[in-house]
PDB file of N, CA and C in Angstrom:
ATOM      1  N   UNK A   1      -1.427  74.036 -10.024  1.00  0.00           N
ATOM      2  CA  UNK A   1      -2.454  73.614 -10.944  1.00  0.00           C
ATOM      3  C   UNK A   1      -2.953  72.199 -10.608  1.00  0.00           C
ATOM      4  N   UNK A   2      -2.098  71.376 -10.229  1.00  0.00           N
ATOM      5  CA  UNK A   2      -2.217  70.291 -10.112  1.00  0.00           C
ATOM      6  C   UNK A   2      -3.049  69.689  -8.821  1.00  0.00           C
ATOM      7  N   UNK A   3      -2.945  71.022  -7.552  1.00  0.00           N
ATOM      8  CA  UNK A   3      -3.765  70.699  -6.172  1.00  0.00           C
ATOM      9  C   UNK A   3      -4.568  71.724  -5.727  1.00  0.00           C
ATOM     10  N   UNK A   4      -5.076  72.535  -6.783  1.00  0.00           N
ATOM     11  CA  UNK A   4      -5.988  73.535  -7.006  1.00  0.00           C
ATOM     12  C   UNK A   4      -5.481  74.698  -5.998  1.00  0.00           C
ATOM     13  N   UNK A   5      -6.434  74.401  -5.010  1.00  0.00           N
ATOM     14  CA  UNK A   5      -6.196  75.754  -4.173  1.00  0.00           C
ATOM     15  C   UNK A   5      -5.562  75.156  -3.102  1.00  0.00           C
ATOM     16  N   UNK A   6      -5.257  74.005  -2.778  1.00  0.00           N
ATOM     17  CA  UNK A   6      -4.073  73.384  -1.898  1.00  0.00           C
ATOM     18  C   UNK A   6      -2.960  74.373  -1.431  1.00  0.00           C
ATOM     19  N   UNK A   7      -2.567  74.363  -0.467  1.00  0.00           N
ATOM     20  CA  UNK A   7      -0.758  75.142  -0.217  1.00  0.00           C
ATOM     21  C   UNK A   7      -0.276  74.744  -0.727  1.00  0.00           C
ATOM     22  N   UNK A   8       0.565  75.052  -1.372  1.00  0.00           N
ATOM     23  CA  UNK A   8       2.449  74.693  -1.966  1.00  0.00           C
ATOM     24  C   UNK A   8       3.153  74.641  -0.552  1.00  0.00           C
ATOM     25  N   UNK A   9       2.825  74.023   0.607  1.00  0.00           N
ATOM     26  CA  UNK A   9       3.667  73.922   1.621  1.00  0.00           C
ATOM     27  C   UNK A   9       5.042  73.070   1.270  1.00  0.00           C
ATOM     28  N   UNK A  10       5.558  72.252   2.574  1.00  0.00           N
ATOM     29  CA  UNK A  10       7.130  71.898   2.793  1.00  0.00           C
ATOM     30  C   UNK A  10       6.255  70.164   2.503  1.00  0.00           C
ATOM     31  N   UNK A  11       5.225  69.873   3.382  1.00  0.00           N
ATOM     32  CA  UNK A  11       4.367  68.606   2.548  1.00  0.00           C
ATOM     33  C   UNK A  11       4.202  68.103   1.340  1.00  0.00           C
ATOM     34  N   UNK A  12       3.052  69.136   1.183  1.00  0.00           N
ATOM     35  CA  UNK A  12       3.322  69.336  -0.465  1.00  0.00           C
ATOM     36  C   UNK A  12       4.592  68.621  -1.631  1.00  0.00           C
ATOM     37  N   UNK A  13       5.419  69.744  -1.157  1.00  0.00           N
ATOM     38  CA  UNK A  13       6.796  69.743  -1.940  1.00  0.00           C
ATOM     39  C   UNK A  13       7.288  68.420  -1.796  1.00  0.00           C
ATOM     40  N   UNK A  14       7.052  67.958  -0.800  1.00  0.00           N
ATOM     41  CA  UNK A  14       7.308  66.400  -0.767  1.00  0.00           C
ATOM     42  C   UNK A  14       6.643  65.497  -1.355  1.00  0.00           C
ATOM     43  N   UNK A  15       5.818  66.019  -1.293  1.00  0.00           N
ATOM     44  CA  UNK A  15       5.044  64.558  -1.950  1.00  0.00           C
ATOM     45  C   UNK A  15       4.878  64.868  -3.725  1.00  0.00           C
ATOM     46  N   UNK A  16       5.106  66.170  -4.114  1.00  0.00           N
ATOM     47  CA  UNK A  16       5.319  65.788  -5.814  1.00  0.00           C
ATOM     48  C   UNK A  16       6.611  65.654  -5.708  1.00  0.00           C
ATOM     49  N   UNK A  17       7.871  65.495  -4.879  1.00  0.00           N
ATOM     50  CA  UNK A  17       8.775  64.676  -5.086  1.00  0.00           C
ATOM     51  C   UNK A  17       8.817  63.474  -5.220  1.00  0.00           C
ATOM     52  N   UNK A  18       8.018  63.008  -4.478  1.00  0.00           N
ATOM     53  CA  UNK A  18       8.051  61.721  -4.260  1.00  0.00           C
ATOM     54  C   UNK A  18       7.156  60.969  -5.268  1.00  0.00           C
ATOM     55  N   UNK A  19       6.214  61.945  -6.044  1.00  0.00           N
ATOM     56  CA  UNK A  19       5.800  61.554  -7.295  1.00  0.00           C
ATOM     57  C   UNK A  19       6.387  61.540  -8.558  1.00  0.00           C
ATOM     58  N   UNK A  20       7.579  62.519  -8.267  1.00  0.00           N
ATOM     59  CA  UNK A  20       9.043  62.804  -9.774  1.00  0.00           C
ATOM     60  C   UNK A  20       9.337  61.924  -9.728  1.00  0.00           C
ATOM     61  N   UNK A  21       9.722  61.216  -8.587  1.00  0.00           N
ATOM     62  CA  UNK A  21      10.858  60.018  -8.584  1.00  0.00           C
ATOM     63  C   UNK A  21      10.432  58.659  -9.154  1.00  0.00           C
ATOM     64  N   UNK A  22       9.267  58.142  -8.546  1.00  0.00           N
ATOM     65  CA  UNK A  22       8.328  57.109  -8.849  1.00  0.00           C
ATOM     66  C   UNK A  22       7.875  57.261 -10.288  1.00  0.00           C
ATOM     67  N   UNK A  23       7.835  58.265 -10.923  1.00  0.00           N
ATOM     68  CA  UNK A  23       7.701  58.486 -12.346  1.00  0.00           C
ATOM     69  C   UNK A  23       8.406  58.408 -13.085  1.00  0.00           C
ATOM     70  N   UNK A  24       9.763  58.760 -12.870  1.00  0.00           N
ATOM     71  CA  UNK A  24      11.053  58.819 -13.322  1.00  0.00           C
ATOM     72  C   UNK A  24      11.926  57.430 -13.464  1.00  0.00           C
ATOM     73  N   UNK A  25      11.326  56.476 -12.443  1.00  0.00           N
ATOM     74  CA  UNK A  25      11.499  55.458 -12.369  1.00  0.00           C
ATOM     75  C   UNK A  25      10.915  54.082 -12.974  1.00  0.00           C
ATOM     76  N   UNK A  26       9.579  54.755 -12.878  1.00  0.00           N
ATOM     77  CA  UNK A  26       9.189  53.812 -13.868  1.00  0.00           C
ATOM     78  C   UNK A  26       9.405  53.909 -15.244  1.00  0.00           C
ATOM     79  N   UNK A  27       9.382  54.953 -15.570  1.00  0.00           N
ATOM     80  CA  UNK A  27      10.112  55.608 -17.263  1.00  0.00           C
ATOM     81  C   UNK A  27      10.835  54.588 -17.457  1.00  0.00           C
ATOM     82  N   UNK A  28      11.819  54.538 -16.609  1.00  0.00           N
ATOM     83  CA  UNK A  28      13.511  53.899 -16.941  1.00  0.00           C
ATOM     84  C   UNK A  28      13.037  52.535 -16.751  1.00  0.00           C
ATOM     85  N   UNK A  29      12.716  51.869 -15.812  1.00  0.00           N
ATOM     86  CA  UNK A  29      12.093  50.754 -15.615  1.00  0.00           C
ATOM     87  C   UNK A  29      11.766  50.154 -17.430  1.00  0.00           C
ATOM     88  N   UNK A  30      11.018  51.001 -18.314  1.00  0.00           N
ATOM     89  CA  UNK A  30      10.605  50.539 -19.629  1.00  0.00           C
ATOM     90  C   UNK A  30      11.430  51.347 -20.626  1.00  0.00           C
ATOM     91  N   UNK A  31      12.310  51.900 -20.043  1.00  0.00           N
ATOM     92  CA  UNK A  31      13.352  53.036 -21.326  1.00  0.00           C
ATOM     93  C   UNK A  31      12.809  53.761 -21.985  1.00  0.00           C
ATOM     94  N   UNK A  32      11.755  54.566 -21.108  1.00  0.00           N
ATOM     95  CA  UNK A  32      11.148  55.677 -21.401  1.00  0.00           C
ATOM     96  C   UNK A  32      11.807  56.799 -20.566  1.00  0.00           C
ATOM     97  N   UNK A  33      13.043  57.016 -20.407  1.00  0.00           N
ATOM     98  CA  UNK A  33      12.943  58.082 -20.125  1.00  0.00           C
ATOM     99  C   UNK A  33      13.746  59.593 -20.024  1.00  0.00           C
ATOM    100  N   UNK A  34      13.436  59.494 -21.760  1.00  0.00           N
ATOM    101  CA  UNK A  34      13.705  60.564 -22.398  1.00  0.00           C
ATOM    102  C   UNK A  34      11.994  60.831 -22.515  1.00  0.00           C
ATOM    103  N   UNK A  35      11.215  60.699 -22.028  1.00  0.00           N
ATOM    104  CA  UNK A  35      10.026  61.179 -21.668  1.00  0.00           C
ATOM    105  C   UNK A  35       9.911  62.409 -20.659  1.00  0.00           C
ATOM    106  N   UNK A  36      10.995  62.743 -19.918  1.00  0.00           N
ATOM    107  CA  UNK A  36      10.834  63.293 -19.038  1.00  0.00           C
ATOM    108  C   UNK A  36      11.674  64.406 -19.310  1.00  0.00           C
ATOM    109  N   UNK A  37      11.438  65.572 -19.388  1.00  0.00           N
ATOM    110  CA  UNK A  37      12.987  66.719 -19.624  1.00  0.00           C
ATOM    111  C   UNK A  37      12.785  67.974 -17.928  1.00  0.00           C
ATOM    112  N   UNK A  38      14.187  67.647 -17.838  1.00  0.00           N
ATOM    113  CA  UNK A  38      14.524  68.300 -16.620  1.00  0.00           C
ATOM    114  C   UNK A  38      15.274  69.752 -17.555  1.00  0.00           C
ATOM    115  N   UNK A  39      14.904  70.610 -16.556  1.00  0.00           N
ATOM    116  CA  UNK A  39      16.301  71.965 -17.046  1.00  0.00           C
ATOM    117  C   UNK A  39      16.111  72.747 -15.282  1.00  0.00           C
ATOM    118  N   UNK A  40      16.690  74.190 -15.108  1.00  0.00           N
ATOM    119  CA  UNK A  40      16.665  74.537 -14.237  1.00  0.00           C
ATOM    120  C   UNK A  40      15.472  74.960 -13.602  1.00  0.00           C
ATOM    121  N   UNK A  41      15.105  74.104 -12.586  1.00  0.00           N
ATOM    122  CA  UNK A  41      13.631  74.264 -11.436  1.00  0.00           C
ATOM    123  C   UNK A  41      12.688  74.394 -12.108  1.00  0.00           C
ATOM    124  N   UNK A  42      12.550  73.256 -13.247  1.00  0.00           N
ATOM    125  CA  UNK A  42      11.555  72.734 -14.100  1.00  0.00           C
ATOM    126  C   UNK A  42      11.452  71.372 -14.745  1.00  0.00           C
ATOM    127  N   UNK A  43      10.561  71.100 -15.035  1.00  0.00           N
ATOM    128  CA  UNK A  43      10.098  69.236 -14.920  1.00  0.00           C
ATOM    129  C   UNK A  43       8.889  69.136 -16.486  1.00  0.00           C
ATOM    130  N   UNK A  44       9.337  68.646 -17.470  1.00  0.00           N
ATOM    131  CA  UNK A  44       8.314  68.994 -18.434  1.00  0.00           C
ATOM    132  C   UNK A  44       7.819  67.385 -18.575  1.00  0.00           C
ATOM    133  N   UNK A  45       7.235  67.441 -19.820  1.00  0.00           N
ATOM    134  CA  UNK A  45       6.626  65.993 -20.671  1.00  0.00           C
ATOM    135  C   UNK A  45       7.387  66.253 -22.092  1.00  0.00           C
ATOM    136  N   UNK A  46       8.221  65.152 -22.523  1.00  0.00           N
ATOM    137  CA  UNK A  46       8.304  65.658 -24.002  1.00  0.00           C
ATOM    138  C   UNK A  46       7.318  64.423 -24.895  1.00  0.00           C
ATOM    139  N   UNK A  47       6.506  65.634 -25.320  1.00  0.00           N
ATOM    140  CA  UNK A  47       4.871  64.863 -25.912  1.00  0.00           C
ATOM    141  C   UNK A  47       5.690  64.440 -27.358  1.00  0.00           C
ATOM    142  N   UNK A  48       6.916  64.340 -27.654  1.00  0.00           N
ATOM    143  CA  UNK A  48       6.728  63.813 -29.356  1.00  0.00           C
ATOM    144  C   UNK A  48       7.182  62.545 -29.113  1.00  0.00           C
ATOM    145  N   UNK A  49       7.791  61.536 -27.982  1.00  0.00           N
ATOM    146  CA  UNK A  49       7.907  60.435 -27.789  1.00  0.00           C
ATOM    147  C   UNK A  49       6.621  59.736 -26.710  1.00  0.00           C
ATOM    148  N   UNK A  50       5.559  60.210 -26.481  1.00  0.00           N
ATOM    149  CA  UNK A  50       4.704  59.858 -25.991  1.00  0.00           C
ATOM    150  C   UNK A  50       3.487  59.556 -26.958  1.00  0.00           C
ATOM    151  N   UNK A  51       2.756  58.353 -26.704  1.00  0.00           N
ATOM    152  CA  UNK A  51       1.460  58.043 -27.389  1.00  0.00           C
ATOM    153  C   UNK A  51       0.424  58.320 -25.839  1.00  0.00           C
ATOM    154  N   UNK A  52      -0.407  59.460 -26.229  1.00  0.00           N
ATOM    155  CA  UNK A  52      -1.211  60.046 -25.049  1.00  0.00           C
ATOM    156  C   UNK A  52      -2.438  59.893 -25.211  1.00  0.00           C
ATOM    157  N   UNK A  53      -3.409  59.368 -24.713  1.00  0.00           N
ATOM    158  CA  UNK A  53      -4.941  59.771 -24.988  1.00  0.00           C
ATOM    159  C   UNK A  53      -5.445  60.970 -25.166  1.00  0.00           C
ATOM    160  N   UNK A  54      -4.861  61.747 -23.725  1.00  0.00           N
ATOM    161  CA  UNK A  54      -4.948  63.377 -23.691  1.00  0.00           C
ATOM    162  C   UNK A  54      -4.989  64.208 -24.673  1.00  0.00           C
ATOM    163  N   UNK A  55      -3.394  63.964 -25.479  1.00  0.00           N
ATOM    164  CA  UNK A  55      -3.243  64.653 -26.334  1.00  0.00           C
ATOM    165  C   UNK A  55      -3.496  64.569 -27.668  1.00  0.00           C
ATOM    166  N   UNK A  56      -4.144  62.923 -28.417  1.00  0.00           N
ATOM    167  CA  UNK A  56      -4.740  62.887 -28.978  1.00  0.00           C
ATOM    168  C   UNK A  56      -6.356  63.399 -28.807  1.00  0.00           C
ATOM    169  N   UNK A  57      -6.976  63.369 -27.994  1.00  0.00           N
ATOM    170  CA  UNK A  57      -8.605  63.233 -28.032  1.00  0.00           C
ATOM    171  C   UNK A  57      -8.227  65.250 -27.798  1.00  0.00           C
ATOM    172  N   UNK A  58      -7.479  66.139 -27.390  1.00  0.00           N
ATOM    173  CA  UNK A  58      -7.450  67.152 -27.549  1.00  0.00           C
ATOM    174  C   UNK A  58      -7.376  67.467 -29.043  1.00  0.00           C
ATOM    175  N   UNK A  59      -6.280  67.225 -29.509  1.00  0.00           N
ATOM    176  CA  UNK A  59      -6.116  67.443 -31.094  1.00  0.00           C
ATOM    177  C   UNK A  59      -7.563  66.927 -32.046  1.00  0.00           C
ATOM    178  N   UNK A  60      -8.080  66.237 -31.299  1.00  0.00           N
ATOM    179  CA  UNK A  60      -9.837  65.677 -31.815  1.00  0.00           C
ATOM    180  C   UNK A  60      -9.424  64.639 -32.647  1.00  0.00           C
ATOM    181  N   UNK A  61      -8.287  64.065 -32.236  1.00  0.00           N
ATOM    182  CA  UNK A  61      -7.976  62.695 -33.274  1.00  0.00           C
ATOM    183  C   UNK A  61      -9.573  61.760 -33.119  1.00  0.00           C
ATOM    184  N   UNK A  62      -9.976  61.385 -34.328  1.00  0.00           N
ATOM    185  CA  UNK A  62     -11.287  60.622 -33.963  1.00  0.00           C
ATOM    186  C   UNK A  62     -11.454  59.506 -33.066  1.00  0.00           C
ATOM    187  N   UNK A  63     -10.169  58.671 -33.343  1.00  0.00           N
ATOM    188  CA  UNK A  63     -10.019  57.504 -32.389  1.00  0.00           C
ATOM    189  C   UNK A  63     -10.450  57.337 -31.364  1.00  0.00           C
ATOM    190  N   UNK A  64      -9.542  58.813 -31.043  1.00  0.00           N
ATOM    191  CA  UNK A  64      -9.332  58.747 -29.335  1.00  0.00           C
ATOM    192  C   UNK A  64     -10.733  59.509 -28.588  1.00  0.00           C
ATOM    193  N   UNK A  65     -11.505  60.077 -29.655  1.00  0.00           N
ATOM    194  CA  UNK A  65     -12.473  61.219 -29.219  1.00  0.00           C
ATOM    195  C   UNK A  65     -13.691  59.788 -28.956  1.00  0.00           C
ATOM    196  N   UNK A  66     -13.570  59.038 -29.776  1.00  0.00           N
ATOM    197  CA  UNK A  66     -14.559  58.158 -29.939  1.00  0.00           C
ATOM    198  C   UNK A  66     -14.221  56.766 -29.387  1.00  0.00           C
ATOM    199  N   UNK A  67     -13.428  56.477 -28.528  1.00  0.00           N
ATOM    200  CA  UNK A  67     -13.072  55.954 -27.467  1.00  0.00           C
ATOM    201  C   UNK A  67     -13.788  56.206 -26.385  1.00  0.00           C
ATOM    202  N   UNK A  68     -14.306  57.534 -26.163  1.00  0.00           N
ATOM    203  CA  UNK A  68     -14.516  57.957 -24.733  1.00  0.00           C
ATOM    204  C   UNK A  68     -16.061  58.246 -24.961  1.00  0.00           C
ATOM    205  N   UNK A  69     -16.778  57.346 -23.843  1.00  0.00           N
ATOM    206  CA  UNK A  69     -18.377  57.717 -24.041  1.00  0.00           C
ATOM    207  C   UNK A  69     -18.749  58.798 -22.912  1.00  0.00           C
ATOM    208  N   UNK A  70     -19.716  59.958 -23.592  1.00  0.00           N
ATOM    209  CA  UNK A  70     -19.942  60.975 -22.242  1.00  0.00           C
ATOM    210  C   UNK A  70     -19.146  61.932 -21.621  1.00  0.00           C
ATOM    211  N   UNK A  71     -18.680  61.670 -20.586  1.00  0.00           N
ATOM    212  CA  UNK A  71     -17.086  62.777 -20.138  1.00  0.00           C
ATOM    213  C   UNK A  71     -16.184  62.133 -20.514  1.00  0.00           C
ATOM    214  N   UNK A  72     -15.457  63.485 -20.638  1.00  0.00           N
ATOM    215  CA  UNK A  72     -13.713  62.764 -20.437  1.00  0.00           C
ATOM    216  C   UNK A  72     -13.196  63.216 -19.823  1.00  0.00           C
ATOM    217  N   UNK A  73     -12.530  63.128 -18.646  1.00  0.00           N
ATOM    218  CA  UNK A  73     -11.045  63.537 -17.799  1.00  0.00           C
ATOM    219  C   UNK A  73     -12.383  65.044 -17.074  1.00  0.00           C
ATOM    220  N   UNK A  74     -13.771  64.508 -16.784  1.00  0.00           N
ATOM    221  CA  UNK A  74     -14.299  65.522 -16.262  1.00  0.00           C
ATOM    222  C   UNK A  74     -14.044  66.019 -14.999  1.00  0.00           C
ATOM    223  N   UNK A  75     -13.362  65.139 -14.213  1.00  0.00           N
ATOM    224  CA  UNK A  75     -13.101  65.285 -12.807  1.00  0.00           C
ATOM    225  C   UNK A  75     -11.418  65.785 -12.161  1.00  0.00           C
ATOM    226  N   UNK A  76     -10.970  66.230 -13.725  1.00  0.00           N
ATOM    227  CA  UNK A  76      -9.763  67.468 -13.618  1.00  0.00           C
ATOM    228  C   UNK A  76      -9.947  68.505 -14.404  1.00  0.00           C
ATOM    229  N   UNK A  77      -9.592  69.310 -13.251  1.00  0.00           N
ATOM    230  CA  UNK A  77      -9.585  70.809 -13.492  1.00  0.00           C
ATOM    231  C   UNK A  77      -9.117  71.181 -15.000  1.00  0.00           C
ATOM    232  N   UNK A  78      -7.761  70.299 -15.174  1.00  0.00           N
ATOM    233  CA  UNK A  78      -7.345  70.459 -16.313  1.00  0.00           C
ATOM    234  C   UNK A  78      -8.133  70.129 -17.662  1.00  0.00           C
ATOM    235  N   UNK A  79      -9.217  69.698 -17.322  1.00  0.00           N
ATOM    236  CA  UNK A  79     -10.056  69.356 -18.436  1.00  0.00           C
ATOM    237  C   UNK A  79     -10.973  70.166 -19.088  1.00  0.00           C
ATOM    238  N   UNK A  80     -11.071  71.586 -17.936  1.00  0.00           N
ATOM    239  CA  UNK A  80     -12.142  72.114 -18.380  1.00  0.00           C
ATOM    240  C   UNK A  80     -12.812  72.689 -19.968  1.00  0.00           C
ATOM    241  N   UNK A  81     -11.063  72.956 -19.655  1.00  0.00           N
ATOM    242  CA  UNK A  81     -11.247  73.376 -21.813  1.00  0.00           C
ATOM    243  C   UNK A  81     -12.074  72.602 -22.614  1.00  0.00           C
ATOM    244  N   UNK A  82     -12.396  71.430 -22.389  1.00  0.00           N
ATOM    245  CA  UNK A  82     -12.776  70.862 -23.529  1.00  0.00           C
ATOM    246  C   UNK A  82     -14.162  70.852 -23.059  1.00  0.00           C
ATOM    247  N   UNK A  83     -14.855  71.374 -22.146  1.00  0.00           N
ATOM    248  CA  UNK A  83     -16.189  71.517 -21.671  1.00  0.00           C
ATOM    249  C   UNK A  83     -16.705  72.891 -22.305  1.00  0.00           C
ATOM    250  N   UNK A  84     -15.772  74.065 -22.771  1.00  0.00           N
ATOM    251  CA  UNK A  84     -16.066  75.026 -22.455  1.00  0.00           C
ATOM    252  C   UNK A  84     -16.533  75.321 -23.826  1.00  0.00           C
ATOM    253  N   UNK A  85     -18.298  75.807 -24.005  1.00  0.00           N
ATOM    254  CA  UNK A  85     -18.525  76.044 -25.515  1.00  0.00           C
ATOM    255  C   UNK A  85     -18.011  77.465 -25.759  1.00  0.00           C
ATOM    256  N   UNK A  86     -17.312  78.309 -25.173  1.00  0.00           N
ATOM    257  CA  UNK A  86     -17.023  79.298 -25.721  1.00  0.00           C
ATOM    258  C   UNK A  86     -16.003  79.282 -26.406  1.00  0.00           C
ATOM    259  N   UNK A  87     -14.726  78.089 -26.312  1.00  0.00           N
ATOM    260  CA  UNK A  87     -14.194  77.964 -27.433  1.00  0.00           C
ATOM    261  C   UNK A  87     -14.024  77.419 -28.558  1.00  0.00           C
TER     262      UNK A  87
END
């Protein structure tokens, strides 16, 4: 999801390692990181100790909706939902 139609090659796999770690690190770096939940050959977000833009301006918190002039987050895929008038 994250490299669209990219390979999941042996590259790849390296380099969102090498993005776990650097993330994981900075967490701890600020004692964030119970932000991060590991279980078996999975890597989540735990969103109830996070303050997110994302996930406010999704929920349509006004703040955060009205923070953002024009697009938001238009240039990820993951964004499309909130473009889409069919829902």
């Amino acid at each position: 999801m994250l490299f669209e139609d990219a390979p999941y090659d042996e590259e790849q796999q390296n380099y969102v390692q090498k993005l776990i770690q650097g993330l994981v690190k900075s967490l701890k770096a600020v004692g964030a990181e119970e932000a991060i939940v590991r279980s078996c050959n999975a890597l989540a977000v735990n969103t109830k100790v996070l303050g997110c833009g994302y996930y406010r301006f999704k929920e349509l918190d006004a703040g955060a909706v009205n923070s953002y002039q024009n697009e938001y987050m238009s240039q990820y895929y993951l964004a499309d939902f909130l473009y889409d008038e069919d829902l």
